[in-house]
Every structure is written in C-alpha cells, then in structure tokens.
N, C-alpha and C. Protein backbone atom coordinates (compact mmCIF):
# COMPACT_ATOMS: atom_id res chain seq x y z
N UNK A 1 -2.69 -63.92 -20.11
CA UNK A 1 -3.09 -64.84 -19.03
C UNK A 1 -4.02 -64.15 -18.02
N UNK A 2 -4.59 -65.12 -16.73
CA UNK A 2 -5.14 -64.31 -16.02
C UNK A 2 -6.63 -64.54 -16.60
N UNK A 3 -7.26 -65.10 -17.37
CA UNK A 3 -8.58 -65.01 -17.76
C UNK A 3 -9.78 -65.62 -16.88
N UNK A 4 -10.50 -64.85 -16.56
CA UNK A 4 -11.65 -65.27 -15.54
C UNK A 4 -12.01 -66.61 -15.61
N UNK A 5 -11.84 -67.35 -16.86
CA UNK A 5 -12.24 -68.65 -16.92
C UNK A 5 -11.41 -69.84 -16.95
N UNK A 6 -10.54 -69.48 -16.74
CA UNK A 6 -8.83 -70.34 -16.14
C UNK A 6 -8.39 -70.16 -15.17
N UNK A 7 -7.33 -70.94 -14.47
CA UNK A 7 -7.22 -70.37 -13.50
C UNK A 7 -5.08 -70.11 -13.48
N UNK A 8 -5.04 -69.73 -14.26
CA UNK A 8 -3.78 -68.83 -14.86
C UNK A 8 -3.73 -67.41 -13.70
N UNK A 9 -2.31 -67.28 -13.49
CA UNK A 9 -2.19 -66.18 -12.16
C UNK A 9 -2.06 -64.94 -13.25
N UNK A 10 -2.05 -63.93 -12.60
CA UNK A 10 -2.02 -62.41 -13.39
C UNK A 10 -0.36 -62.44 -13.79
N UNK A 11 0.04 -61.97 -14.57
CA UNK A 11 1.60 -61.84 -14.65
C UNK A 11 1.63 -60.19 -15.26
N UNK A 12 2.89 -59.71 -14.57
CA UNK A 12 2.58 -58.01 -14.68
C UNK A 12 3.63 -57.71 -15.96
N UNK A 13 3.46 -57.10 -16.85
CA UNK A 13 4.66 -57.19 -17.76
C UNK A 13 5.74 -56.03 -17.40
N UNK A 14 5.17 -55.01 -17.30
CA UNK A 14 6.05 -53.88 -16.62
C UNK A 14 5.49 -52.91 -15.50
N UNK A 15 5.86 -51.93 -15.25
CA UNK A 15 5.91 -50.96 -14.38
C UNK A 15 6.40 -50.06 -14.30
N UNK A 16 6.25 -48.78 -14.02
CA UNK A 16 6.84 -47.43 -14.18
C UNK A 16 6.32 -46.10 -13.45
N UNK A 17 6.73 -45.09 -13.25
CA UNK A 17 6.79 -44.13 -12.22
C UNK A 17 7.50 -43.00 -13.06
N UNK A 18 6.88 -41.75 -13.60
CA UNK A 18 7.15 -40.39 -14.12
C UNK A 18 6.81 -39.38 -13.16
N UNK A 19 7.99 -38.44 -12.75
CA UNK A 19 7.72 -37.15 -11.95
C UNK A 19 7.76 -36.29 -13.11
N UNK A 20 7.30 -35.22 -13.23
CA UNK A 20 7.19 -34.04 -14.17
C UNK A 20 7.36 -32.44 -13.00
N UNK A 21 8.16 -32.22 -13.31
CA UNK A 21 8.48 -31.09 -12.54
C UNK A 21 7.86 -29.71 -14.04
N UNK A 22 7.23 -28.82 -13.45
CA UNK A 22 7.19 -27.53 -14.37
C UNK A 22 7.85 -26.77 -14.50
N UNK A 23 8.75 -25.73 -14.72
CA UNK A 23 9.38 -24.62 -14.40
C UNK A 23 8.54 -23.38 -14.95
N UNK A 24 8.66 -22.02 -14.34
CA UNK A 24 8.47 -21.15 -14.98
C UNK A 24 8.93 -19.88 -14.10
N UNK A 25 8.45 -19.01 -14.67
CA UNK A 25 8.27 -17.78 -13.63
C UNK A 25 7.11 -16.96 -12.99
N UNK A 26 7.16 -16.66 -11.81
CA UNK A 26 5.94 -16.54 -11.26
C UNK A 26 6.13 -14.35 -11.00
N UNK A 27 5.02 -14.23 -10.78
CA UNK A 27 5.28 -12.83 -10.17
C UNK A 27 4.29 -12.18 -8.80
N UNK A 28 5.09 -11.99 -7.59
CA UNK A 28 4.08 -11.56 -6.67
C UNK A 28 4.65 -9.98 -6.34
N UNK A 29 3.76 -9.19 -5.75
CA UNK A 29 3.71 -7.75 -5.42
C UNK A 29 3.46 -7.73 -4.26
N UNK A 30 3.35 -6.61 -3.13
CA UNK A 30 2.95 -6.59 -2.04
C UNK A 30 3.84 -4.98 -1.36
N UNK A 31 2.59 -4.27 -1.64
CA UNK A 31 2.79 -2.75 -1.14
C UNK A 31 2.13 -2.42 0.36
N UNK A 32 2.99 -1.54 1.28
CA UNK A 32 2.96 -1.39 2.11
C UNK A 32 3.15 0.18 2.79
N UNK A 33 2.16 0.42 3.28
CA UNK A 33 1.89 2.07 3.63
C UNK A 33 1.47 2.24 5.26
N UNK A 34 1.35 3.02 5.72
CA UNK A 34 1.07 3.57 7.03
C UNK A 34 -0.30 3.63 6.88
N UNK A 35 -1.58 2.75 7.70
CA UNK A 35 -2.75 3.26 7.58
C UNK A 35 -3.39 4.72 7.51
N UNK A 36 -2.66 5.25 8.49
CA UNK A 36 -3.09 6.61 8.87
C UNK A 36 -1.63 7.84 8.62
N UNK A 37 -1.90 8.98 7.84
CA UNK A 37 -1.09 9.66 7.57
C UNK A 37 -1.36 11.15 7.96
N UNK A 38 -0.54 11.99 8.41
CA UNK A 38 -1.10 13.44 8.74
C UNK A 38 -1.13 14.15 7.73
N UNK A 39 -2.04 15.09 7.50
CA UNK A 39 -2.81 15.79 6.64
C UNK A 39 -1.30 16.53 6.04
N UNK A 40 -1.10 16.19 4.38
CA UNK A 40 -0.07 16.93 3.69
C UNK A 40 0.92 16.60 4.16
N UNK A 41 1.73 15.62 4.90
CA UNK A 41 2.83 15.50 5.09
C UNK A 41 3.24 14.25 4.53
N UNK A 42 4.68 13.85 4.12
CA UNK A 42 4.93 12.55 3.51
C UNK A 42 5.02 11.58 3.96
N UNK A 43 4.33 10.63 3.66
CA UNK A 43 4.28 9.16 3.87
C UNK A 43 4.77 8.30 3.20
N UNK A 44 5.43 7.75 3.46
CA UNK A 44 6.38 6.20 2.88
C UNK A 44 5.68 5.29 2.56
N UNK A 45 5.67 4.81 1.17
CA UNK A 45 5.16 3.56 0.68
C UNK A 45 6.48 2.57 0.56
N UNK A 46 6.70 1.64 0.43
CA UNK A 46 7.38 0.30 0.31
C UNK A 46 6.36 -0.45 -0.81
N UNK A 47 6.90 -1.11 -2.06
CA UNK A 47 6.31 -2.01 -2.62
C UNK A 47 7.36 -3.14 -2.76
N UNK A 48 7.16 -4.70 -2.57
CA UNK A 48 7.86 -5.67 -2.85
C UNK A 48 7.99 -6.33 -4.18
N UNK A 49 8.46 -6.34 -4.93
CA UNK A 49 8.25 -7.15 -6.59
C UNK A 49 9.00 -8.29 -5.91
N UNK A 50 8.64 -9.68 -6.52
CA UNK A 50 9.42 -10.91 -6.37
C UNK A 50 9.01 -11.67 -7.34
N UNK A 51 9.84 -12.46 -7.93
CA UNK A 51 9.76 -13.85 -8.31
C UNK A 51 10.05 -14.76 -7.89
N UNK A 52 9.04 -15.85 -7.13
CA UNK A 52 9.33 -16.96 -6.62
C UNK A 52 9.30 -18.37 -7.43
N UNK A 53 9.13 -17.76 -8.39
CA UNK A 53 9.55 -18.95 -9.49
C UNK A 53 10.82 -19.76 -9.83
N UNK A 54 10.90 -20.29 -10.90
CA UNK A 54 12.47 -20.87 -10.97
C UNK A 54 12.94 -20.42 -12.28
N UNK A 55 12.35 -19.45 -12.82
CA UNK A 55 13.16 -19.29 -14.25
C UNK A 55 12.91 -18.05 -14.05
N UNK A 56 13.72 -16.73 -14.92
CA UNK A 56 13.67 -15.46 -14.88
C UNK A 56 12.10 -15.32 -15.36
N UNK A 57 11.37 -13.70 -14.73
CA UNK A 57 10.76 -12.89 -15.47
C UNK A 57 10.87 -11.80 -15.95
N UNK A 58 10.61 -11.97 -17.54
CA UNK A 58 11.39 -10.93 -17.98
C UNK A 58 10.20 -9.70 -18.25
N UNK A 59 11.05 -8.42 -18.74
CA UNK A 59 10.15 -7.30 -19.17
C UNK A 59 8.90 -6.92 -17.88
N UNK A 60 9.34 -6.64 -16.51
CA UNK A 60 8.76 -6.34 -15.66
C UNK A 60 8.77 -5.05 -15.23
N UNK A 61 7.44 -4.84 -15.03
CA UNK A 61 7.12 -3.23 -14.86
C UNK A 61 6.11 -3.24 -13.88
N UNK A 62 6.35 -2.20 -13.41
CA UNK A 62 4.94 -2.09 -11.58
C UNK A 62 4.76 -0.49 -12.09
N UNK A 63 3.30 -0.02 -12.35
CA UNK A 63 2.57 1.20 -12.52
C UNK A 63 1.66 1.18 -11.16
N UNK A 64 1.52 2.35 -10.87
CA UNK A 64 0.08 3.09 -10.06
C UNK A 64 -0.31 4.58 -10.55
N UNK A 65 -0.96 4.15 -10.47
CA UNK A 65 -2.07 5.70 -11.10
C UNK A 65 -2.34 6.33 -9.61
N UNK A 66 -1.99 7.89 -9.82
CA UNK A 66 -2.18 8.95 -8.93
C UNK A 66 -3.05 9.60 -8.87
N UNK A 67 -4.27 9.68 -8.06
CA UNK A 67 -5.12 10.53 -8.05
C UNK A 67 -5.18 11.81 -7.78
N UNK A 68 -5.61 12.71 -8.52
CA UNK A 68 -5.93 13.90 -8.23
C UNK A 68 -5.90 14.45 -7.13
N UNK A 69 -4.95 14.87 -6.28
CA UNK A 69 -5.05 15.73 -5.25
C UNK A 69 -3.99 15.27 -4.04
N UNK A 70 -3.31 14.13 -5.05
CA UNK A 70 -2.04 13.58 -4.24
C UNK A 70 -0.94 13.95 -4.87
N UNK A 71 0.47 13.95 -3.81
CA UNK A 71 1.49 14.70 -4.84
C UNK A 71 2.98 13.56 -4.38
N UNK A 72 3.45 13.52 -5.22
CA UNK A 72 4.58 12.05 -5.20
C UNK A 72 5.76 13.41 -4.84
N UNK A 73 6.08 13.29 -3.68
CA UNK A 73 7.00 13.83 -3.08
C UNK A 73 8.36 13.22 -3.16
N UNK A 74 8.57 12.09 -3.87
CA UNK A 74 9.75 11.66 -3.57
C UNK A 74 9.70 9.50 -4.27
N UNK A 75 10.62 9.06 -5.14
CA UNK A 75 10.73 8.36 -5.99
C UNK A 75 11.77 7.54 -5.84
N UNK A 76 11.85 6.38 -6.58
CA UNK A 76 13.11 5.95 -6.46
C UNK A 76 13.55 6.55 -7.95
N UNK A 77 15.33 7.00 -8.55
CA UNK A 77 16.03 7.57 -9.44
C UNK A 77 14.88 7.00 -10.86
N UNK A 78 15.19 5.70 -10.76
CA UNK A 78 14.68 4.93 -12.08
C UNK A 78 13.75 5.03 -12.80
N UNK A 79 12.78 5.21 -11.81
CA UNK A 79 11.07 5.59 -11.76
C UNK A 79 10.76 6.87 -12.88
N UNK A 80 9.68 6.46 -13.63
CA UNK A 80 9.37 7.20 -14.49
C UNK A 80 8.04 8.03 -13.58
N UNK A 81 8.17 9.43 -13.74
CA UNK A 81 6.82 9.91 -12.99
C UNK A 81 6.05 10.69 -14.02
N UNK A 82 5.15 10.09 -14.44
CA UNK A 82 3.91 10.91 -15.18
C UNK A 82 3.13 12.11 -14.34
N UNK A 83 2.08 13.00 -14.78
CA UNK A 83 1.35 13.66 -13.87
C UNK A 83 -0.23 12.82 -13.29
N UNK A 84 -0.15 11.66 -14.04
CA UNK A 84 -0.88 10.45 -13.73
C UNK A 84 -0.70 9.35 -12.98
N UNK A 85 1.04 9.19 -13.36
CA UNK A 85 1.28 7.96 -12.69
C UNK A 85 2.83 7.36 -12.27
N UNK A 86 3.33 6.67 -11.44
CA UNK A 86 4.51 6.18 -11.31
C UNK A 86 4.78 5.13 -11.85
N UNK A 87 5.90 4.99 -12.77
CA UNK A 87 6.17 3.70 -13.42
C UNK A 87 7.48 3.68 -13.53
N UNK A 88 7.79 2.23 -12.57
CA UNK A 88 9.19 0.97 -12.88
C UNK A 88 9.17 0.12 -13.83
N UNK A 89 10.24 0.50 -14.75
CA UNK A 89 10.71 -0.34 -15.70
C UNK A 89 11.68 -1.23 -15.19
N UNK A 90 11.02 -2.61 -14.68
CA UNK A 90 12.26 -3.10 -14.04
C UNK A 90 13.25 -4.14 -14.75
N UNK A 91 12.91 -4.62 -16.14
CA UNK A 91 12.96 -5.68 -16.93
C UNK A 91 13.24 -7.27 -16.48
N UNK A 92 14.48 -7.84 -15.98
CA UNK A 92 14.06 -9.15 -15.89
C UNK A 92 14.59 -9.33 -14.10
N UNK A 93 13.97 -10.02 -13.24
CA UNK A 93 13.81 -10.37 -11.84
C UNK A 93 14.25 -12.00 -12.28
N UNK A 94 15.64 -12.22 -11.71
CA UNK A 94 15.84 -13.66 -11.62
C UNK A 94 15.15 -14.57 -10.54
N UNK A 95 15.11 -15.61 -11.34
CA UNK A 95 14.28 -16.12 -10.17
C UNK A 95 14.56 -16.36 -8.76
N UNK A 96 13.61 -16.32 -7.72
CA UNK A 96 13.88 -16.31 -6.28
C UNK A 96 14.16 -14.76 -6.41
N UNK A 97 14.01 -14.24 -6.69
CA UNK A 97 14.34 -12.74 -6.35
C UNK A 97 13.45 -11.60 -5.67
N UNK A 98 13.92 -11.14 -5.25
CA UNK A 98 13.25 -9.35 -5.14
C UNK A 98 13.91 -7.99 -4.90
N UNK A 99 12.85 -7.19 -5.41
CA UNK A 99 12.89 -6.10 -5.19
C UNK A 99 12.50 -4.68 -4.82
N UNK A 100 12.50 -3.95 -3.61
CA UNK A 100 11.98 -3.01 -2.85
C UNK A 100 11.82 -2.26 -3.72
N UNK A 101 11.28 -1.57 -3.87
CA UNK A 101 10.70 0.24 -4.73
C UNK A 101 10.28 1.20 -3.67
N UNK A 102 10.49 2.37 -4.06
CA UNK A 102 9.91 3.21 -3.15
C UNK A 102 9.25 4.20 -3.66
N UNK A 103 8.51 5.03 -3.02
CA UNK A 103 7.90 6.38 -2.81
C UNK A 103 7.53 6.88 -2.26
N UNK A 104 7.42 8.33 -1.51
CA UNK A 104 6.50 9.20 -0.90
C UNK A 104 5.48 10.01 -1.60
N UNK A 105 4.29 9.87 -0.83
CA UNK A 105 3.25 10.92 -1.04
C UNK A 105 2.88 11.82 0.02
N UNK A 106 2.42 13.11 -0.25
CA UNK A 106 1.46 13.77 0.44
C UNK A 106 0.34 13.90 0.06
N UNK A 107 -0.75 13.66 0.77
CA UNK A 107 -2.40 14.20 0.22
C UNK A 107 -3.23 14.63 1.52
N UNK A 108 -3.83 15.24 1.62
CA UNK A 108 -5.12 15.90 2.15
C UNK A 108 -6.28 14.98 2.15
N UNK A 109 -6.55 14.28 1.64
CA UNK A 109 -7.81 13.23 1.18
C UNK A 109 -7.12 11.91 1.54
N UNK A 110 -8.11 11.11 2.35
CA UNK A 110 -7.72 9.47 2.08
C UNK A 110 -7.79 9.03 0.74
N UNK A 111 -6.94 7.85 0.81
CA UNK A 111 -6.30 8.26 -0.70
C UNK A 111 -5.89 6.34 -1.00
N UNK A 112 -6.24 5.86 -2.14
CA UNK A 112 -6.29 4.07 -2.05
C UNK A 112 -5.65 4.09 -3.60
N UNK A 113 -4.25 3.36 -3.52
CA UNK A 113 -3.55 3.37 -4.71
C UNK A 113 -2.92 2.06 -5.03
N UNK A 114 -4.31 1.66 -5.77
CA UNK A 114 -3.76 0.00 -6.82
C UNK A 114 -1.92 0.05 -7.75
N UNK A 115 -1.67 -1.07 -6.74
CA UNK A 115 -0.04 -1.24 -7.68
C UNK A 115 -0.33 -2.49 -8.35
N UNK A 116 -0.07 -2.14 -9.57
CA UNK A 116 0.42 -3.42 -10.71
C UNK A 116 1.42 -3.65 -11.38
N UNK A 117 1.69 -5.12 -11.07
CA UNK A 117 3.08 -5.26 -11.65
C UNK A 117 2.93 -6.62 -12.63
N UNK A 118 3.28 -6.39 -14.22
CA UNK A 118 3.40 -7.02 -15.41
C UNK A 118 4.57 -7.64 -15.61
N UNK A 119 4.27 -9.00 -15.96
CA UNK A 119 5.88 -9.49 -16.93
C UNK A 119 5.31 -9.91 -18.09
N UNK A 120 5.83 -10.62 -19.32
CA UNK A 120 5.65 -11.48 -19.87
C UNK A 120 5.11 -12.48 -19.42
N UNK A 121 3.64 -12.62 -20.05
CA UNK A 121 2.51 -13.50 -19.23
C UNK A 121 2.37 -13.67 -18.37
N UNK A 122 2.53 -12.54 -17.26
CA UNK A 122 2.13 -12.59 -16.08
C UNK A 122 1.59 -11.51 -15.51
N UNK A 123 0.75 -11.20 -14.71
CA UNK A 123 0.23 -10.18 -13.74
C UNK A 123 0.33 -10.42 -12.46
N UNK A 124 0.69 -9.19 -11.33
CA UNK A 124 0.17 -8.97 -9.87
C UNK A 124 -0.69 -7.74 -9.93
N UNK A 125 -1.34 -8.10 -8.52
CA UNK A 125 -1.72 -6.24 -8.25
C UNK A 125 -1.61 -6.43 -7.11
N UNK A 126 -1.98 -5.10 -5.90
CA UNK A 126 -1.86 -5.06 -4.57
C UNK A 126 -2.45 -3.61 -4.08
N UNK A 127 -3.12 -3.30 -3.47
CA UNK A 127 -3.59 -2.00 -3.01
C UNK A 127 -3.24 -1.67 -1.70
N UNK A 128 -2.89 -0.39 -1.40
CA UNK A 128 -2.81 0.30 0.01
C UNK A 128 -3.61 1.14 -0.05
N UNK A 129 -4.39 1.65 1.05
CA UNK A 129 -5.08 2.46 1.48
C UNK A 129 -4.33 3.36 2.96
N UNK A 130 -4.34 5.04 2.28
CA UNK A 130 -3.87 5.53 3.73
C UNK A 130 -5.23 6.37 3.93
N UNK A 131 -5.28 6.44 5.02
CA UNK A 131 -6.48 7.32 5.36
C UNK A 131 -5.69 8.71 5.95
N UNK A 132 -6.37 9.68 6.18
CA UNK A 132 -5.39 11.14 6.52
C UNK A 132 -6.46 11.69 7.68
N UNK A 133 -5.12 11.97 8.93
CA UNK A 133 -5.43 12.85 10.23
C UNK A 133 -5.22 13.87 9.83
N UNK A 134 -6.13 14.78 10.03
CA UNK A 134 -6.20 15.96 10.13
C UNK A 134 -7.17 16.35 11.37
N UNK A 135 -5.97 17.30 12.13
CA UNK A 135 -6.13 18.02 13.10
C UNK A 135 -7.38 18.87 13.03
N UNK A 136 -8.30 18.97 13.76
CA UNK A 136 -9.42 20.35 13.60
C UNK A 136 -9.99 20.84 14.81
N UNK A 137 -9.37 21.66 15.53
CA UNK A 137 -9.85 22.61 16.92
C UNK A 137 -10.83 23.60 16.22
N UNK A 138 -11.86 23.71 17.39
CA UNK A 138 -12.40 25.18 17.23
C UNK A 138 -12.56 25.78 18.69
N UNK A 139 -12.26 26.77 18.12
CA UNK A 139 -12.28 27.74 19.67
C UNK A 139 -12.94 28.47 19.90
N UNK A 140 -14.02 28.41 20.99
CA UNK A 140 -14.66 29.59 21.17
C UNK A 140 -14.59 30.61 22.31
N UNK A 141 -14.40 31.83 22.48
CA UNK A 141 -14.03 32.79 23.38
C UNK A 141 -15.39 33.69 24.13
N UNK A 142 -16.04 33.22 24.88
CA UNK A 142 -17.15 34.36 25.22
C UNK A 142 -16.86 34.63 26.56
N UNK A 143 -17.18 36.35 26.75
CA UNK A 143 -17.43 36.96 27.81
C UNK A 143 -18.84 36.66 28.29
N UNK A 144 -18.75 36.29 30.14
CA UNK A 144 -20.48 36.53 30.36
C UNK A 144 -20.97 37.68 30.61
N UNK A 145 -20.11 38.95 30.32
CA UNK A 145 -20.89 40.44 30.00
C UNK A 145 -20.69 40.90 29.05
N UNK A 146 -21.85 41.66 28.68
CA UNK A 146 -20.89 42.30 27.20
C UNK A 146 -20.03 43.69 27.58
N UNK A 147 -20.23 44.22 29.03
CA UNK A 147 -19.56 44.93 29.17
C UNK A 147 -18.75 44.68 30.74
N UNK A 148 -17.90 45.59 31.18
CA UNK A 148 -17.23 45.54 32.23
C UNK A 148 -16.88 46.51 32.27
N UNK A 149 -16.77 46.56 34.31
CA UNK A 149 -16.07 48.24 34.74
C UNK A 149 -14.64 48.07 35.14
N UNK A 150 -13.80 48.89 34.91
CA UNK A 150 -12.58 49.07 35.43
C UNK A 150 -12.74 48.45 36.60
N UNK A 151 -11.50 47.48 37.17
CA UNK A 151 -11.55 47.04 38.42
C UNK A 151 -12.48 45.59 38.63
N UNK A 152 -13.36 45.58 37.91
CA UNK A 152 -14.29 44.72 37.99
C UNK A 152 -13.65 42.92 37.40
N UNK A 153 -14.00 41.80 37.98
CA UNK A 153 -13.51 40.70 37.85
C UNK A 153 -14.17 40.51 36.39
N UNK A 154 -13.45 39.61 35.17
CA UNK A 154 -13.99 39.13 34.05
C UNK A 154 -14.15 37.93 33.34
N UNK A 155 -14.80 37.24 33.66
CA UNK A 155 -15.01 35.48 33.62
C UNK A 155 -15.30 35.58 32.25
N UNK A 156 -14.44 34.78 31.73
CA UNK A 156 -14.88 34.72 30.13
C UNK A 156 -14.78 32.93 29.97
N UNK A 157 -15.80 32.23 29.24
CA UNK A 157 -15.67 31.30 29.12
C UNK A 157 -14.69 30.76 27.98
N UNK A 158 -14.30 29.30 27.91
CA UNK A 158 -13.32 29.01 26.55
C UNK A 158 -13.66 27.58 26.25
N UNK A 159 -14.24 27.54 25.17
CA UNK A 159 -14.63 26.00 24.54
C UNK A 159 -13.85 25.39 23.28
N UNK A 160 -13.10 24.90 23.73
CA UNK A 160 -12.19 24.00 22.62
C UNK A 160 -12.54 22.54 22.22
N UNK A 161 -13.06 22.18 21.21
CA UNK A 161 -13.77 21.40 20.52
C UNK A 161 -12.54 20.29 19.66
N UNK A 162 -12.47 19.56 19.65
CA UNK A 162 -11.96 18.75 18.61
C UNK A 162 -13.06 18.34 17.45
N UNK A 163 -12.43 19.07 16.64
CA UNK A 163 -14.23 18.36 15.14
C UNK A 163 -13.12 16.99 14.61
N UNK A 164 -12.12 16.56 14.90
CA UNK A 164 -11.60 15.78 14.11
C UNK A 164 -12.10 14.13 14.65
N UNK A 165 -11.82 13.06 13.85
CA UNK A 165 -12.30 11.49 14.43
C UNK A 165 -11.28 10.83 14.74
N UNK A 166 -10.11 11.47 15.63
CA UNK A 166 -9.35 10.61 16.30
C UNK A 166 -8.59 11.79 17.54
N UNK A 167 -8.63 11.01 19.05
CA UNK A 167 -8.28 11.91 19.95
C UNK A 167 -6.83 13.00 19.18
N UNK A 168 -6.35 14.26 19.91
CA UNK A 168 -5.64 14.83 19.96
C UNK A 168 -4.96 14.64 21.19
N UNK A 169 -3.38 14.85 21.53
CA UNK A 169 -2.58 14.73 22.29
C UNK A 169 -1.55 15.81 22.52
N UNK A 170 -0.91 15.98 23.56
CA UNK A 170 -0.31 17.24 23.89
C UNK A 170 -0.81 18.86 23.45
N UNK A 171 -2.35 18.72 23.61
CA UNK A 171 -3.15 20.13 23.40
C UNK A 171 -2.68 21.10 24.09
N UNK A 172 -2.02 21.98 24.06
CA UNK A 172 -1.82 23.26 25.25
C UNK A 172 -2.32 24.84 24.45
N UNK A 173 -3.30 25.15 25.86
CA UNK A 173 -3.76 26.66 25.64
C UNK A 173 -3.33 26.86 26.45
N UNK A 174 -3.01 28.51 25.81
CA UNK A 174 -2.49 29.82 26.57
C UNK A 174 -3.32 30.98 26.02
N UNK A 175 -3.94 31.81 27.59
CA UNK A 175 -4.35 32.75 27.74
C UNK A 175 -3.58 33.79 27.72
C-alpha cells in the first residue's frame, strides 16, 4: 500500500532496534621518570601496564632497550635483564587491570628510553626522557704578584665559574 497514485496510508509492518556491544582487550602503557637526574646517580622509573578492556590480555610483555652508557641499577625480581635490555614477562592482565613495574638507572648522558608493551594482537609504547645535571665549577686562583716580601699584604684573586646549564645552590668556598 501507500502507492503515489492512490491514496492508501503507509502501513509499517515492523520495527526493530539492535545494540551490539564488542568486547575485547585493550592494552595501554605509560612510563614515568624524573626529567632531570644527577650525573651517575639512580633514578626511578615507574612504568604503568593496564588493560582497560573487558576481556583478559594474554601473553604480555613490556621490553626497553638500554643504551650504551646507562647502567640498570636496580629491577623488579621477575624482570629479565639482558646487557641490551629489560624485559617483563607478564602473561595475562585481567581486564580493568594494572600493573606498576619498576627500575633504576644511572647514566652520565641524557638518556630517552622507548617502553613497549605486547599482547596477543596488541601493542603500546611510551617514552621517557631524563636529561642529566652535572655539576661543573672551575676555579681559578691568581696572585697579582708573582712575587712577595715577607710581611707584605697578598691579594690573590678567585674566579669560580659554573660551566654547567642549570644554577648551582649551597656553593661554599674555603680559603
């Protein structure tokens, strides 16, 4: 019914309404470091693994590769440590879940270390960057004679320099 050339009303035969919900599992990362670290001493990383999904992910693992001239001072037990790299075997993260990881490094060099974390068809990554203070005074000591007499007063000048790119604090010289 309903035909443009009659005048018959529309009649609806049915009607219907489908929600489709997906499930799966998802995987997010999110590592966290101190921008600035002092030269060779250890710094605390924090990395987050989560699944905010609704079904487990299974066979999950978070690697970072260590560069040359950094030294992993300190791990969580589980953690596999290569001379390349740190790796969690974490296998399955129920869903809604997480989990903290840890490590310390020391390095001398600013130093930028991609974390990736794999499940079964899934990937994260996440990078921290620490940059490194290092302290650098130079001191210089000159007399304005090259010689002096017994008795005689001796003004010697003293130039202390910071070569480093961020102020220094609680500096104390002693003569």
């Amino acid at each position: 019914p309903a035909g443009q050339s009659d005048n018959m009303p529309a009649m609806t035969l049915g009607r219907g309404q489908t929600f489709v919900t997906w499930s799966s599992p998802q995987l997010a990362i999110r590592a966290v470091a101190p921008q600035v670290a002092t030269f060779n001493t250890p710094a605390e990383i924090v990395v987050n693994v989560s699944n905010p999904g609704d079904q487990p992910a299974t066979n999950v693992r978070v690697a970072v590769p260590i560069p040359q001239g950094v030294q992993v001072t300190g791990v969580d037990t589980f953690a596999t440590q290569t001379p390349g790299a740190v790796i969690w075997e974490l296998g399955t993260i129920p869903p809604q879940q997480q989990l903290d990881l840890f490590m310390t490094i020391a390095t001398q060099v600013p130093v930028q270390l991609p974390f990736q974390a794999t499940a079964d068809g899934l990937r994260a990554e996440d990078t921290v960057r620490i940059d490194v203070f290092r302290p650098a005074l130079d001191l210089k000591v000159t007399p304005q004679l090259d010689r002096y007499q017994v008795g005689q007063a001796a003004t010697i000048d003293i130039d202390v320099t910071n070569l480093g790119d961020r102020p220094l604090q609680n500096l104390l010289l002693r003569a």
